[in-house]
PDB file of N, CA and C in Angstrom:
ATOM      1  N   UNK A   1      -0.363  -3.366  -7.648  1.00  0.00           N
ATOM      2  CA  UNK A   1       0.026  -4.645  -7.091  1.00  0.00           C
ATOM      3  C   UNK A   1      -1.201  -5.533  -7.013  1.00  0.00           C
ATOM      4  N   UNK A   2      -0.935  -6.651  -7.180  1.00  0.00           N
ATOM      5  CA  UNK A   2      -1.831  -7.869  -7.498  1.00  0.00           C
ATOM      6  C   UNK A   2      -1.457  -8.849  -6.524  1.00  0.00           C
ATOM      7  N   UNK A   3      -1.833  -8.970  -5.573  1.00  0.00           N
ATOM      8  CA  UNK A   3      -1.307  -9.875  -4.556  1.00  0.00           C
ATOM      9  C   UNK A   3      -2.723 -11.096  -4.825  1.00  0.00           C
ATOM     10  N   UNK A   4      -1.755 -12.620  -4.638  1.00  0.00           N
ATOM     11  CA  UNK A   4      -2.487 -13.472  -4.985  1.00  0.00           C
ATOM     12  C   UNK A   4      -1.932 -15.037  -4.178  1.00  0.00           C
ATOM     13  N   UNK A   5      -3.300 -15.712  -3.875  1.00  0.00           N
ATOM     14  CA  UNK A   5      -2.960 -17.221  -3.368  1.00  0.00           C
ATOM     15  C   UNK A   5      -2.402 -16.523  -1.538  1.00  0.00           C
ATOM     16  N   UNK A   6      -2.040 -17.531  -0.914  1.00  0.00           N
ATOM     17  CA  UNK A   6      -1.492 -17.232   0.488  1.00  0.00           C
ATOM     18  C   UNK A   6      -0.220 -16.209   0.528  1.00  0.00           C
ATOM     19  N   UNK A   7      -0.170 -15.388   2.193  1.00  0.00           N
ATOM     20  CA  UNK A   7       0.420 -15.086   2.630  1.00  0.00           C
ATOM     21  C   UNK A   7       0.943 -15.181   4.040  1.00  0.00           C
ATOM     22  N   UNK A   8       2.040 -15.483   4.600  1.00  0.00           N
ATOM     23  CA  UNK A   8       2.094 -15.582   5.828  1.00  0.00           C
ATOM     24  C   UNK A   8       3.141 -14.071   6.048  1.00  0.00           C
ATOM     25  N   UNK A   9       3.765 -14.002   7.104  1.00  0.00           N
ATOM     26  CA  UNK A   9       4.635 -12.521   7.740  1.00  0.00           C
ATOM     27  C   UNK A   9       5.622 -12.266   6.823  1.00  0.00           C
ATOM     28  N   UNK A  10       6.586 -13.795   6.458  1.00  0.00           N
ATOM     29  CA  UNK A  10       7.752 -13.770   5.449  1.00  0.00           C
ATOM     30  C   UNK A  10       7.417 -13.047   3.947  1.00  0.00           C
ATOM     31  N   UNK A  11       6.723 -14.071   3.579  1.00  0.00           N
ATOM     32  CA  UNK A  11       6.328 -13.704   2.367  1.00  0.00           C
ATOM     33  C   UNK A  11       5.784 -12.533   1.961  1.00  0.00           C
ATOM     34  N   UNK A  12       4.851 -11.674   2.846  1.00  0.00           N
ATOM     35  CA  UNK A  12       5.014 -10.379   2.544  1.00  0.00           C
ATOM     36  C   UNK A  12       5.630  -9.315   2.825  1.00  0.00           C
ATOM     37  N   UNK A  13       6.924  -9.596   4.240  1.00  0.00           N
ATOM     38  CA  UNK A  13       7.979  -9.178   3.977  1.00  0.00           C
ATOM     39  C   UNK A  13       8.727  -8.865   2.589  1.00  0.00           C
ATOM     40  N   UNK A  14       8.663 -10.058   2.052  1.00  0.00           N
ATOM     41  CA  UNK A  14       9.559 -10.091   0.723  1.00  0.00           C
ATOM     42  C   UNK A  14       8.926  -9.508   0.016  1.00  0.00           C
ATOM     43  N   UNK A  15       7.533  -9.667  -0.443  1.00  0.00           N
ATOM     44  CA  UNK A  15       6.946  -8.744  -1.418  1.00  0.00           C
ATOM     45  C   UNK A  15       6.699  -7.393  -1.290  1.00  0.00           C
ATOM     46  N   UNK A  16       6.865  -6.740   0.168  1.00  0.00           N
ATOM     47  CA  UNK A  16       6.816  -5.448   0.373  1.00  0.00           C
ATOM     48  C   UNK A  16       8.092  -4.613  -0.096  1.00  0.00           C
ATOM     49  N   UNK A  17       9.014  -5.334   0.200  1.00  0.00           N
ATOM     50  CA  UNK A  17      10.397  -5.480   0.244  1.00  0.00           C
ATOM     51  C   UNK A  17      10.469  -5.004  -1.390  1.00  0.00           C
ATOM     52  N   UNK A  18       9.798  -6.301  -2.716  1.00  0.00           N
ATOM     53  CA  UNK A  18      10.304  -5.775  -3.763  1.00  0.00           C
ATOM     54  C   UNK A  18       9.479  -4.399  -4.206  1.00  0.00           C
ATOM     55  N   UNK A  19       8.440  -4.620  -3.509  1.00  0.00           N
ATOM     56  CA  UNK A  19       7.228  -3.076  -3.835  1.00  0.00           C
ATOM     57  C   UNK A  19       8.898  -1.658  -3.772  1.00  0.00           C
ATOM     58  N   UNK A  20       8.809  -1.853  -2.348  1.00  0.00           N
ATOM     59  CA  UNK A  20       9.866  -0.957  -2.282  1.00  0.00           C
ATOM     60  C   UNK A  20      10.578  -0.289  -3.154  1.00  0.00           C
ATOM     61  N   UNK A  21      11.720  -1.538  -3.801  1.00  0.00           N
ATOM     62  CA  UNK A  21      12.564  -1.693  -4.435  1.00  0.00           C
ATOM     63  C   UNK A  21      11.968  -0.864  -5.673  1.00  0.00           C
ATOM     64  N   UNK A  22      10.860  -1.642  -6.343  1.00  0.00           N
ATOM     65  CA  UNK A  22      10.299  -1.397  -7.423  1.00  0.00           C
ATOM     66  C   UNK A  22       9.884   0.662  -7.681  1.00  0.00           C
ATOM     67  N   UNK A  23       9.335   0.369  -6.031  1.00  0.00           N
ATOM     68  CA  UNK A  23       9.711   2.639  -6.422  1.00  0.00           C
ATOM     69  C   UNK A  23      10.515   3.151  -5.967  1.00  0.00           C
ATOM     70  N   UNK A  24      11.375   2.963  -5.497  1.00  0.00           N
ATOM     71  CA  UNK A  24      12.825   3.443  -5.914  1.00  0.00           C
ATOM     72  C   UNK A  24      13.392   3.659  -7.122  1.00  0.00           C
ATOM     73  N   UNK A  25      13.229   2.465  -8.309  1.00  0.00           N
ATOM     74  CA  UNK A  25      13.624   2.129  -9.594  1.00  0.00           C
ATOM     75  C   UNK A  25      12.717   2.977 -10.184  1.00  0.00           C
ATOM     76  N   UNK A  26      11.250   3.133 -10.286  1.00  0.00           N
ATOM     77  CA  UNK A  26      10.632   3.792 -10.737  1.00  0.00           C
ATOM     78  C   UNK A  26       9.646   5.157  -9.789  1.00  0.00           C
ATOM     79  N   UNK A  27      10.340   5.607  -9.318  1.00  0.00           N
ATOM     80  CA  UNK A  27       9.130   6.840  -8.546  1.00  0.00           C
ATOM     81  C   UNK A  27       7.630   6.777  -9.510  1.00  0.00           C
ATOM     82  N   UNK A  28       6.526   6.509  -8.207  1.00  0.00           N
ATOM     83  CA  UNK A  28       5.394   7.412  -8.589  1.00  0.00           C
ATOM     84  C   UNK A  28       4.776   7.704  -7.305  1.00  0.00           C
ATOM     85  N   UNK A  29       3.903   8.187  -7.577  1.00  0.00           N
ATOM     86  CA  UNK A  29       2.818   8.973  -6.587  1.00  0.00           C
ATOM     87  C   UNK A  29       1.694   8.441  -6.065  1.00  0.00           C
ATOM     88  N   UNK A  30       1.032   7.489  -6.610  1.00  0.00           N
ATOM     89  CA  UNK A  30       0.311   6.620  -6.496  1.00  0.00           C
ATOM     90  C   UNK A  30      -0.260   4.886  -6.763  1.00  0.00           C
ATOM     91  N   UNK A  31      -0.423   4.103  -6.285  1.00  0.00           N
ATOM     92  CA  UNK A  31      -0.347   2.720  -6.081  1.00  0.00           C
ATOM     93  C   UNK A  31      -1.384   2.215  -5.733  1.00  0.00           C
ATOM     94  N   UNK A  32      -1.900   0.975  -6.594  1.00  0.00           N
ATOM     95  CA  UNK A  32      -3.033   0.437  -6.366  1.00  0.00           C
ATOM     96  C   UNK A  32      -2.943  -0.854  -6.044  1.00  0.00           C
ATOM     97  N   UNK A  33      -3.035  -1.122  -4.302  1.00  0.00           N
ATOM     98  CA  UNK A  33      -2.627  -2.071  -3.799  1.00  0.00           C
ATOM     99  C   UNK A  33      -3.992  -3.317  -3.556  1.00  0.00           C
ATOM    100  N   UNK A  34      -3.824  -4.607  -4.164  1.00  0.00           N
ATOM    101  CA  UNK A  34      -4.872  -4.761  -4.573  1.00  0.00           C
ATOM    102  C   UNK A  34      -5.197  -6.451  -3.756  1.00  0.00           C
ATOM    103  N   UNK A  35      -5.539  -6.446  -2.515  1.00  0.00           N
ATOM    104  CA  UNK A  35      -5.247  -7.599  -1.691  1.00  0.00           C
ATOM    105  C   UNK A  35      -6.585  -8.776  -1.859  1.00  0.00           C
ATOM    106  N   UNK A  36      -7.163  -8.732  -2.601  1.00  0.00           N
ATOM    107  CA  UNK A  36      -8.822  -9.421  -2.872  1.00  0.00           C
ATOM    108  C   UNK A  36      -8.289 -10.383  -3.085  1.00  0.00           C
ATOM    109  N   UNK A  37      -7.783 -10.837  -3.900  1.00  0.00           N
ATOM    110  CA  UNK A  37      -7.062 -12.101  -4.369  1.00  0.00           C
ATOM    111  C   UNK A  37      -6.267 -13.088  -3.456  1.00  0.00           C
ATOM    112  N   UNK A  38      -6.017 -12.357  -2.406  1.00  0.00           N
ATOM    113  CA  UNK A  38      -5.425 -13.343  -0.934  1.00  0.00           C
ATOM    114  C   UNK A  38      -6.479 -14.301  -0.903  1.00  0.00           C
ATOM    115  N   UNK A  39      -6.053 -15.619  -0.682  1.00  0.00           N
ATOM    116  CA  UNK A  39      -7.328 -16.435  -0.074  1.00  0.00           C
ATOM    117  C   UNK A  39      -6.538 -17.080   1.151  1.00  0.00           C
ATOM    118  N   UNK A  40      -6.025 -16.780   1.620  1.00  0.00           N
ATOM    119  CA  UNK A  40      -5.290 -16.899   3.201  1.00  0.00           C
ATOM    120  C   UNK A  40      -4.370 -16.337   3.740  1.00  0.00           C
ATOM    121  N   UNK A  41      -4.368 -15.711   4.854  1.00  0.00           N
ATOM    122  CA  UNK A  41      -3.087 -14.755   5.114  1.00  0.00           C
ATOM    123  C   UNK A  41      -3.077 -14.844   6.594  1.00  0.00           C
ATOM    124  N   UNK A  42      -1.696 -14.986   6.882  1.00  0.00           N
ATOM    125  CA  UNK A  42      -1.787 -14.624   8.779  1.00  0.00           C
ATOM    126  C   UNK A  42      -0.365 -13.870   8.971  1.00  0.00           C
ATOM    127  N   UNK A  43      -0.660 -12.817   7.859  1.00  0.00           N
ATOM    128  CA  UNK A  43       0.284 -11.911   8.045  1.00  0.00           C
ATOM    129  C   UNK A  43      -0.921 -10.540   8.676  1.00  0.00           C
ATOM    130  N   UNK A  44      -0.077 -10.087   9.709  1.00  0.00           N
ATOM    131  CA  UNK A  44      -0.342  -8.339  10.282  1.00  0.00           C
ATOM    132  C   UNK A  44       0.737  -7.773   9.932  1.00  0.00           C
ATOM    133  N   UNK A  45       0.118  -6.244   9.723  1.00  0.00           N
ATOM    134  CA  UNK A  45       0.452  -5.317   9.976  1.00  0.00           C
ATOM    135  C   UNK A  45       1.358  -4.432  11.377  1.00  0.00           C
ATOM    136  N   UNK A  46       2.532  -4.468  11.773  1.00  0.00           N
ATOM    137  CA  UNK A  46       3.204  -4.471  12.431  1.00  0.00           C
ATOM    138  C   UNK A  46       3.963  -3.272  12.466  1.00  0.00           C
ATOM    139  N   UNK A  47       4.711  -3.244  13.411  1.00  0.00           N
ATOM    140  CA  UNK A  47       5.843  -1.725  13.318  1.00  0.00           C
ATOM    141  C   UNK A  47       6.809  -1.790  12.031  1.00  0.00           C
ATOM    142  N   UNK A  48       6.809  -2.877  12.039  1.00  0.00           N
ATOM    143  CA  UNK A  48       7.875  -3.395  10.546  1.00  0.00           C
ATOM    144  C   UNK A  48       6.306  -2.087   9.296  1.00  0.00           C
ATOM    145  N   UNK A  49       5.274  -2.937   9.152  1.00  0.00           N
ATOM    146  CA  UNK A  49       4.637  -2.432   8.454  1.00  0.00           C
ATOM    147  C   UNK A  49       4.312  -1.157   8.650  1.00  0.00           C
ATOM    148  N   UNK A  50       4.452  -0.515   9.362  1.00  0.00           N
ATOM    149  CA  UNK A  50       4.121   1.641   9.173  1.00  0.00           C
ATOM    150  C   UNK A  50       5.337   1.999   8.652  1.00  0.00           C
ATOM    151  N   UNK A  51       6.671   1.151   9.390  1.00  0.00           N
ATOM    152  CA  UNK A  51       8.080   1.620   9.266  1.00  0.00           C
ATOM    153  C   UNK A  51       8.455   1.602   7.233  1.00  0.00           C
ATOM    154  N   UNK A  52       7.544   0.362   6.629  1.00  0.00           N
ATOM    155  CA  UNK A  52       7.753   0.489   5.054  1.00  0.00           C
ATOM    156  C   UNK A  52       6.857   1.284   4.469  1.00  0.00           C
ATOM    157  N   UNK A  53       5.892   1.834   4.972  1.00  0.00           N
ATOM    158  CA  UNK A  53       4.808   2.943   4.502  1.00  0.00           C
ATOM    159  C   UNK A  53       5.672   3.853   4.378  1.00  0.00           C
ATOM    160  N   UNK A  54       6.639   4.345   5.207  1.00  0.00           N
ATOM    161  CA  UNK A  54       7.108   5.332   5.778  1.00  0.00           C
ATOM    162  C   UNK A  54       8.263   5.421   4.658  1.00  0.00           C
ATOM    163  N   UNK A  55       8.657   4.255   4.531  1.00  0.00           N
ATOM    164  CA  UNK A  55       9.820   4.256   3.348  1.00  0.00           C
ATOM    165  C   UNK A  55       9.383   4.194   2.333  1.00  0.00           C
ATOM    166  N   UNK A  56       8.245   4.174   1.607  1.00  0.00           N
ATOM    167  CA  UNK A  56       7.619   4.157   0.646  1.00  0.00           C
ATOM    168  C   UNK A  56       7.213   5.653   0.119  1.00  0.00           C
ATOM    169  N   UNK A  57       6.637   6.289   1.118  1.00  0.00           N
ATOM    170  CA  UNK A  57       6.633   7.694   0.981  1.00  0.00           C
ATOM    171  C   UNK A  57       7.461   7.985   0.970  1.00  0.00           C
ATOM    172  N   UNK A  58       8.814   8.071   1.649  1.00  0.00           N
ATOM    173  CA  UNK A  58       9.809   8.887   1.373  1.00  0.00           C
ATOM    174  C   UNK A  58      10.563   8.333   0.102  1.00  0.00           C
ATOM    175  N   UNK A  59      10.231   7.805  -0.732  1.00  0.00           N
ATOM    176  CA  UNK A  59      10.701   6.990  -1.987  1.00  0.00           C
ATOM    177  C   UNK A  59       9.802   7.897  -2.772  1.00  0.00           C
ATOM    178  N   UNK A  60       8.577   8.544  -2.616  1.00  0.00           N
ATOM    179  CA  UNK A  60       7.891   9.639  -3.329  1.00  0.00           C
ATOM    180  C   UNK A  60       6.332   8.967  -3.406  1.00  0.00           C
ATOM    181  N   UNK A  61       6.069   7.867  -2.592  1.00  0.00           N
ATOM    182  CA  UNK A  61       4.352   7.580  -2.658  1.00  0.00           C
ATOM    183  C   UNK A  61       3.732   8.679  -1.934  1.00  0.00           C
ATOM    184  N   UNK A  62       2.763   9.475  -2.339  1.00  0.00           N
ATOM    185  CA  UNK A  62       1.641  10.059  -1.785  1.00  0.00           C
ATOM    186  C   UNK A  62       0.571   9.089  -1.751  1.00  0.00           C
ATOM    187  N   UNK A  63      -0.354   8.184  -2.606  1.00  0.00           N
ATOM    188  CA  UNK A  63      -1.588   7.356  -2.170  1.00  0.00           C
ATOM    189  C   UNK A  63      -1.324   6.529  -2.696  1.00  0.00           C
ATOM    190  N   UNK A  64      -1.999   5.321  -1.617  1.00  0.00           N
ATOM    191  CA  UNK A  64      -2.307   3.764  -1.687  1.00  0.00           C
ATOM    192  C   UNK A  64      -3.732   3.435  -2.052  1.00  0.00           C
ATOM    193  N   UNK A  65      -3.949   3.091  -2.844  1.00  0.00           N
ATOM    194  CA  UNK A  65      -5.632   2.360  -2.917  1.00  0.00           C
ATOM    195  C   UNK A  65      -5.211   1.297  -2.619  1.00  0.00           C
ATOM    196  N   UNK A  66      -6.268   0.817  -1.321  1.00  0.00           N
ATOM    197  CA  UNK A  66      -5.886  -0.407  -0.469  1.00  0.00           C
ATOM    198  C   UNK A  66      -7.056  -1.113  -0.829  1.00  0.00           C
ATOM    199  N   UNK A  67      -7.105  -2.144  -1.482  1.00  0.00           N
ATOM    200  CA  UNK A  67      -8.368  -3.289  -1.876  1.00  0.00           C
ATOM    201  C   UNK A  67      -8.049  -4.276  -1.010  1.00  0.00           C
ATOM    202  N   UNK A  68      -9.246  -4.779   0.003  1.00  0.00           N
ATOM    203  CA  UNK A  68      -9.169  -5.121   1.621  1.00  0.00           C
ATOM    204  C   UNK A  68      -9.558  -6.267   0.925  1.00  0.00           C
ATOM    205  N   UNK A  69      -8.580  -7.664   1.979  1.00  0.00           N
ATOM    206  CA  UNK A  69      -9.180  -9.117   1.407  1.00  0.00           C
ATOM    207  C   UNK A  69     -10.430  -9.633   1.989  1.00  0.00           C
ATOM    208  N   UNK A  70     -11.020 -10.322   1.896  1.00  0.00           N
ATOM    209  CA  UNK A  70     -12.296 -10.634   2.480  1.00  0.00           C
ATOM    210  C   UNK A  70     -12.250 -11.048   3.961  1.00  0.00           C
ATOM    211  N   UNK A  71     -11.206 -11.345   4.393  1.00  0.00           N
ATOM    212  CA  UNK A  71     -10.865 -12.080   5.668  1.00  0.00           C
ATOM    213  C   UNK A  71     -10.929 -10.441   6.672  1.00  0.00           C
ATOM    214  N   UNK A  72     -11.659 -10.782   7.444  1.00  0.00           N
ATOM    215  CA  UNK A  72     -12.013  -9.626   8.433  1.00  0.00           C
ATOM    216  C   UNK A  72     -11.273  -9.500   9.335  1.00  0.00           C
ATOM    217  N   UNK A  73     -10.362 -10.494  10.090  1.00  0.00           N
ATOM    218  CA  UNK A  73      -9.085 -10.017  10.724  1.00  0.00           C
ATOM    219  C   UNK A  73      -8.131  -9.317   9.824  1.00  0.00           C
ATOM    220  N   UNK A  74      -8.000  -9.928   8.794  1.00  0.00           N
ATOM    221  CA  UNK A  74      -6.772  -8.845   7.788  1.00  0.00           C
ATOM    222  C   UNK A  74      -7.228  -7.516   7.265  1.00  0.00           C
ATOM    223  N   UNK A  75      -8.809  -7.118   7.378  1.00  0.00           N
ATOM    224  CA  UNK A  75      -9.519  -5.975   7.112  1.00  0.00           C
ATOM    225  C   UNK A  75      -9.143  -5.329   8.018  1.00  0.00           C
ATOM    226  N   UNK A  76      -9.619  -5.743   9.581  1.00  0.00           N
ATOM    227  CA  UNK A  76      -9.247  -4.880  10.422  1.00  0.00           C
ATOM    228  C   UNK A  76      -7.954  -4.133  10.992  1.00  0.00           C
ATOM    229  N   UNK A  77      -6.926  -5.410  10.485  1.00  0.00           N
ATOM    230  CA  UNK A  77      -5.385  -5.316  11.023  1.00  0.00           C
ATOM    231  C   UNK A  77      -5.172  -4.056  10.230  1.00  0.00           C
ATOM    232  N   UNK A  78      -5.390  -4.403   8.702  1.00  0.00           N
ATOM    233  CA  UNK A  78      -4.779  -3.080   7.838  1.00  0.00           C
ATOM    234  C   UNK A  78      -5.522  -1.313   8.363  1.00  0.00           C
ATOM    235  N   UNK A  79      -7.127  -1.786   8.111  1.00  0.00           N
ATOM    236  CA  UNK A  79      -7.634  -0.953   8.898  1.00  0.00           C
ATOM    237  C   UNK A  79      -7.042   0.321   9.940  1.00  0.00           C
ATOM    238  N   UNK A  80      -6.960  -0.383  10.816  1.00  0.00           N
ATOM    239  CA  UNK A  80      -6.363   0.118  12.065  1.00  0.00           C
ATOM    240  C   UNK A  80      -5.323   0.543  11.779  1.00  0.00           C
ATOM    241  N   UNK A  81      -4.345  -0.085  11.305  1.00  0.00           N
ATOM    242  CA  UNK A  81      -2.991   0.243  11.462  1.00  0.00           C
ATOM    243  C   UNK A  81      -3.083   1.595  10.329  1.00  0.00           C
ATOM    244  N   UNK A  82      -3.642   1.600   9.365  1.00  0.00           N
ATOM    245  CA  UNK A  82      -3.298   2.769   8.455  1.00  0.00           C
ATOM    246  C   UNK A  82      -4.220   3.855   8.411  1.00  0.00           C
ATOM    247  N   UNK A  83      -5.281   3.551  10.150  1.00  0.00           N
ATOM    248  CA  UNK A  83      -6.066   5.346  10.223  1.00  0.00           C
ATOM    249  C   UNK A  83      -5.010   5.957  10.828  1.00  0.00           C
ATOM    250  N   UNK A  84      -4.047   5.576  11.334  1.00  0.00           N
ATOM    251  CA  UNK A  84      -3.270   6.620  12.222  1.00  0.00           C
ATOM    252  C   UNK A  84      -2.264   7.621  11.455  1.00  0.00           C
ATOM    253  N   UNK A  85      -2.159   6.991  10.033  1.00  0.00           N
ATOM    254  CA  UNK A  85      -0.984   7.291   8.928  1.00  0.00           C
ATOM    255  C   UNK A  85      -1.145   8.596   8.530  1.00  0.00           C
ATOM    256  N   UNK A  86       0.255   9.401   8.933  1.00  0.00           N
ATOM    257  CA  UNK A  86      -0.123  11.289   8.466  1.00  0.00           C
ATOM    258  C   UNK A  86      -0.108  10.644   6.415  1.00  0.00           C
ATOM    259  N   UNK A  87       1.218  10.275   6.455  1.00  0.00           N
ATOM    260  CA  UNK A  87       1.625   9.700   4.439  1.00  0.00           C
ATOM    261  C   UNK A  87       2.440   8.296   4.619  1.00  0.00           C
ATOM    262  N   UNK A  88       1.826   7.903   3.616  1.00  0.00           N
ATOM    263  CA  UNK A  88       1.156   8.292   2.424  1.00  0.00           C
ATOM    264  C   UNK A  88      -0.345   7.779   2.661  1.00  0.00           C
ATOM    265  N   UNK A  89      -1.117   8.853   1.801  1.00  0.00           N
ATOM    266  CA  UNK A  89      -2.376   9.133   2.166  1.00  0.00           C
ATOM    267  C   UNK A  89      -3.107   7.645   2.034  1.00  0.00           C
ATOM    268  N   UNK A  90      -3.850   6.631   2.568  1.00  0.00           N
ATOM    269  CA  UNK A  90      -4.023   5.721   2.363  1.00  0.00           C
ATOM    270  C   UNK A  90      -6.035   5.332   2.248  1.00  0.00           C
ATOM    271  N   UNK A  91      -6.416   5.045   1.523  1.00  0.00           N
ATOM    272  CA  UNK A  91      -7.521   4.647   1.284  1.00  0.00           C
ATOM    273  C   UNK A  91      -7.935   3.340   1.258  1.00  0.00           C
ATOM    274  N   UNK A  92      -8.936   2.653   1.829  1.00  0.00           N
ATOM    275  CA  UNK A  92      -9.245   1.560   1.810  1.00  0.00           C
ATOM    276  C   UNK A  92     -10.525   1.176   1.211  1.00  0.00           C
ATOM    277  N   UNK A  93     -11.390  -0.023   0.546  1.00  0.00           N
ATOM    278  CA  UNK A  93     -11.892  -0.221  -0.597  1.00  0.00           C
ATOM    279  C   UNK A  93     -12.119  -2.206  -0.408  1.00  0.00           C
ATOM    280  N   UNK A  94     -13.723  -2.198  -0.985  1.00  0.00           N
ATOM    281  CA  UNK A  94     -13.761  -3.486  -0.860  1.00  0.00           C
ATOM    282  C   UNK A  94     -13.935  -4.356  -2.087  1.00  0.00           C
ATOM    283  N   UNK A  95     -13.396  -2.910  -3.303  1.00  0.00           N
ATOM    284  CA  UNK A  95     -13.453  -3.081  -4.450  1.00  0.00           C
ATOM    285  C   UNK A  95     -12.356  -2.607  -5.344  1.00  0.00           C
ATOM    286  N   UNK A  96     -12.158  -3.358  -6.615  1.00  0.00           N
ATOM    287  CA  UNK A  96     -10.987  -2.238  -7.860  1.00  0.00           C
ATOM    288  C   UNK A  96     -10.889  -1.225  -8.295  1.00  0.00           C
ATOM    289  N   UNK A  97     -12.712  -1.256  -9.093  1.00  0.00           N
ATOM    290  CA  UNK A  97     -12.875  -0.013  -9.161  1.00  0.00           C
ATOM    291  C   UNK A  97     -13.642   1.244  -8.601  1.00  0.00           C
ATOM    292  N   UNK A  98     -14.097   0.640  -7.117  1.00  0.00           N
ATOM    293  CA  UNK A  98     -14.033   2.040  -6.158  1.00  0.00           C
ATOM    294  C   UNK A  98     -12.359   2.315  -5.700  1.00  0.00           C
ATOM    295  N   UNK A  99     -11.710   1.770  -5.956  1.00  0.00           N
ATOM    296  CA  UNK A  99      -9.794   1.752  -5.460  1.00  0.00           C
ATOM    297  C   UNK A  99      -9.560   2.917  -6.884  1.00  0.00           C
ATOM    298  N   UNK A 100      -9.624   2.504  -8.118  1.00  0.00           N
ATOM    299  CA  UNK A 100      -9.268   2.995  -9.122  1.00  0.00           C
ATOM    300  C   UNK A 100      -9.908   4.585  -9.438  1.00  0.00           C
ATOM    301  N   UNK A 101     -11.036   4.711  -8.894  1.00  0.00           N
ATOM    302  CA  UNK A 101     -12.119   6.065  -8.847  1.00  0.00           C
ATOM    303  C   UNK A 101     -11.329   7.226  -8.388  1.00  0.00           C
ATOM    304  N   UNK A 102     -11.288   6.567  -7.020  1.00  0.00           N
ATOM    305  CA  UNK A 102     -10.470   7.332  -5.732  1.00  0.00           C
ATOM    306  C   UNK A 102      -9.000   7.811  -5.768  1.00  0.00           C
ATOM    307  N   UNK A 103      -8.391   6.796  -6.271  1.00  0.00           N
ATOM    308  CA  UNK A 103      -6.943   6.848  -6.746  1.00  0.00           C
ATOM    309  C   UNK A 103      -6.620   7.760  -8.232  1.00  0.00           C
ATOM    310  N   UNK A 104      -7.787   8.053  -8.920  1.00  0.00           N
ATOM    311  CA  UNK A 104      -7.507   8.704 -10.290  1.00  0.00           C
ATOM    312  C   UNK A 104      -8.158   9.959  -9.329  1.00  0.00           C
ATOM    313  N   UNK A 105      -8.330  10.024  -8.638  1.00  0.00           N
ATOM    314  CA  UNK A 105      -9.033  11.814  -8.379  1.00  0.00           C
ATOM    315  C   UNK A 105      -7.983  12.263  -7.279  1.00  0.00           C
ATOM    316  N   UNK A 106      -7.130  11.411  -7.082  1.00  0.00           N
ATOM    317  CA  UNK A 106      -6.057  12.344  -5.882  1.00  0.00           C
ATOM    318  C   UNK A 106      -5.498  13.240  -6.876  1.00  0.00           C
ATOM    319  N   UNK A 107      -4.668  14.523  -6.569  1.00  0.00           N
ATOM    320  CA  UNK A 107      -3.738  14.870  -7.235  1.00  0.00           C
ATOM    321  C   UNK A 107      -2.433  15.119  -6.355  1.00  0.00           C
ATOM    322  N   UNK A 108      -1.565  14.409  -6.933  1.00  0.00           N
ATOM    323  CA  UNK A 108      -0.329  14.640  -6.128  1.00  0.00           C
ATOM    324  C   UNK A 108       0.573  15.812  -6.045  1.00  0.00           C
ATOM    325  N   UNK A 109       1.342  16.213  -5.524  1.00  0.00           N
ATOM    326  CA  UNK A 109       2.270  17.610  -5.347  1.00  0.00           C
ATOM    327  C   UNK A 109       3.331  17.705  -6.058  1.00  0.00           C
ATOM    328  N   UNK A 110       3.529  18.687  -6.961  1.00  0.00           N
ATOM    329  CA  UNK A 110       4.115  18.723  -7.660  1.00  0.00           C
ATOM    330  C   UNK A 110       6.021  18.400  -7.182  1.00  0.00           C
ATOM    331  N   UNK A 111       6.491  17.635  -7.707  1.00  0.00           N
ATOM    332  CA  UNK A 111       7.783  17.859  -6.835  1.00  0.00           C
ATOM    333  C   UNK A 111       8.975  18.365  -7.400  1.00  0.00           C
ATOM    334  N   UNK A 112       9.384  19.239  -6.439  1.00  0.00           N
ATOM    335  CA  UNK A 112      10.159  20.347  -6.945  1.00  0.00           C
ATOM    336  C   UNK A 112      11.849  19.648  -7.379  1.00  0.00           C
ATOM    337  N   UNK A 113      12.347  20.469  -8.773  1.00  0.00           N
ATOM    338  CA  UNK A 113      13.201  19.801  -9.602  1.00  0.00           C
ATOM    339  C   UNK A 113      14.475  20.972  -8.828  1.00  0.00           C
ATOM    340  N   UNK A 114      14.977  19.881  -8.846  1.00  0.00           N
ATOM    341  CA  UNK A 114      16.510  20.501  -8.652  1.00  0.00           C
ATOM    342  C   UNK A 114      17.436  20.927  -9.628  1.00  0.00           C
ATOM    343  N   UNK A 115      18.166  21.946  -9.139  1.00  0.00           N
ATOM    344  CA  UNK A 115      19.091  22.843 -10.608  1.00  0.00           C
ATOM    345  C   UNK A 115      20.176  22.489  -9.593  1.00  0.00           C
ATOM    346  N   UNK A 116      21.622  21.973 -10.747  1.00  0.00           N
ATOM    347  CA  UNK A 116      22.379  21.583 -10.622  1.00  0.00           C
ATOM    348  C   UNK A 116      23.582  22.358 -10.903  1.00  0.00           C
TER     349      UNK A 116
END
C-alpha cells in the first residue's frame, strides 16, 4: 500500500476498508504498508483501528511493514497503538527499504489445507 496526499478519520476508514476487502479477494501473509507519502493526516489510530488489524489477520495477514509518516503525532499514534498487538506481527520503519528487508525475512506459517 502506497498511501498518498492527505488523510483525515473518513478517508482512511475507507481505504482500510478496501485494504480489507482487497485480502479477502486475495489472501497473503504479508503487507507493505507504506505511509511516507502522507503529507497531512489527523487521522488516529483508534479501537476501530486494532478492531481492522484484527480482521486483517484473521483474513490470513501475519506482517505489516509499517513505513511511519514524518509527522510525529501520527508516528507515535501508530506507534503505540501497534506495541500492544499479539497479530499480525507489526513492524515499524522510517524507511522502504528497511520495511522491505524486514518484511522479506519473516516467514509465515504454513497454512493448513483442508480435505474435503
Amino acid at each position: 500500500m502506497d498511501w498518498r496526499g492527505e488523510y483525515d478519520q473518513d478517508a482512511t476508514h475507507a481505504a482500510c476498508l478496501l485494504m480489507l476487502q482487497a485480502l479477502q479477494n486475495r489472501p497473503c501473509a504479508k503487507i507493505l504498508n507504506d505511509n511516507s507519502n502522507i503529507t497531512r493526516t489527523t487521522m488516529k489510530l483508534t479501537a476501530w483501528g486494532a478492531q481492522w488489524l484484527e480482521e486483517m489477520h484473521n483474513a490470513g495477514l501475519e506482517y505489516i511493514a509499517w513505513v511511519l509518516p514524518s509527522s510525529l503525532l501520527a508516528r507515535q499514534a501508530v506507534e503505540t497503538a501497534t506495541h500492544y498487538l499479539q497479530a499480525p506481527q507489526v513492524g515499524t520503519f522510517d524507511d522502504v527499504a528497511s520495511a522491505y528487508v524486514w518484511l522479506q525475512q519473516q516467514q509465515p506459517v504454513p497454512q493448513a489445507v483442508s480435505q474435503a
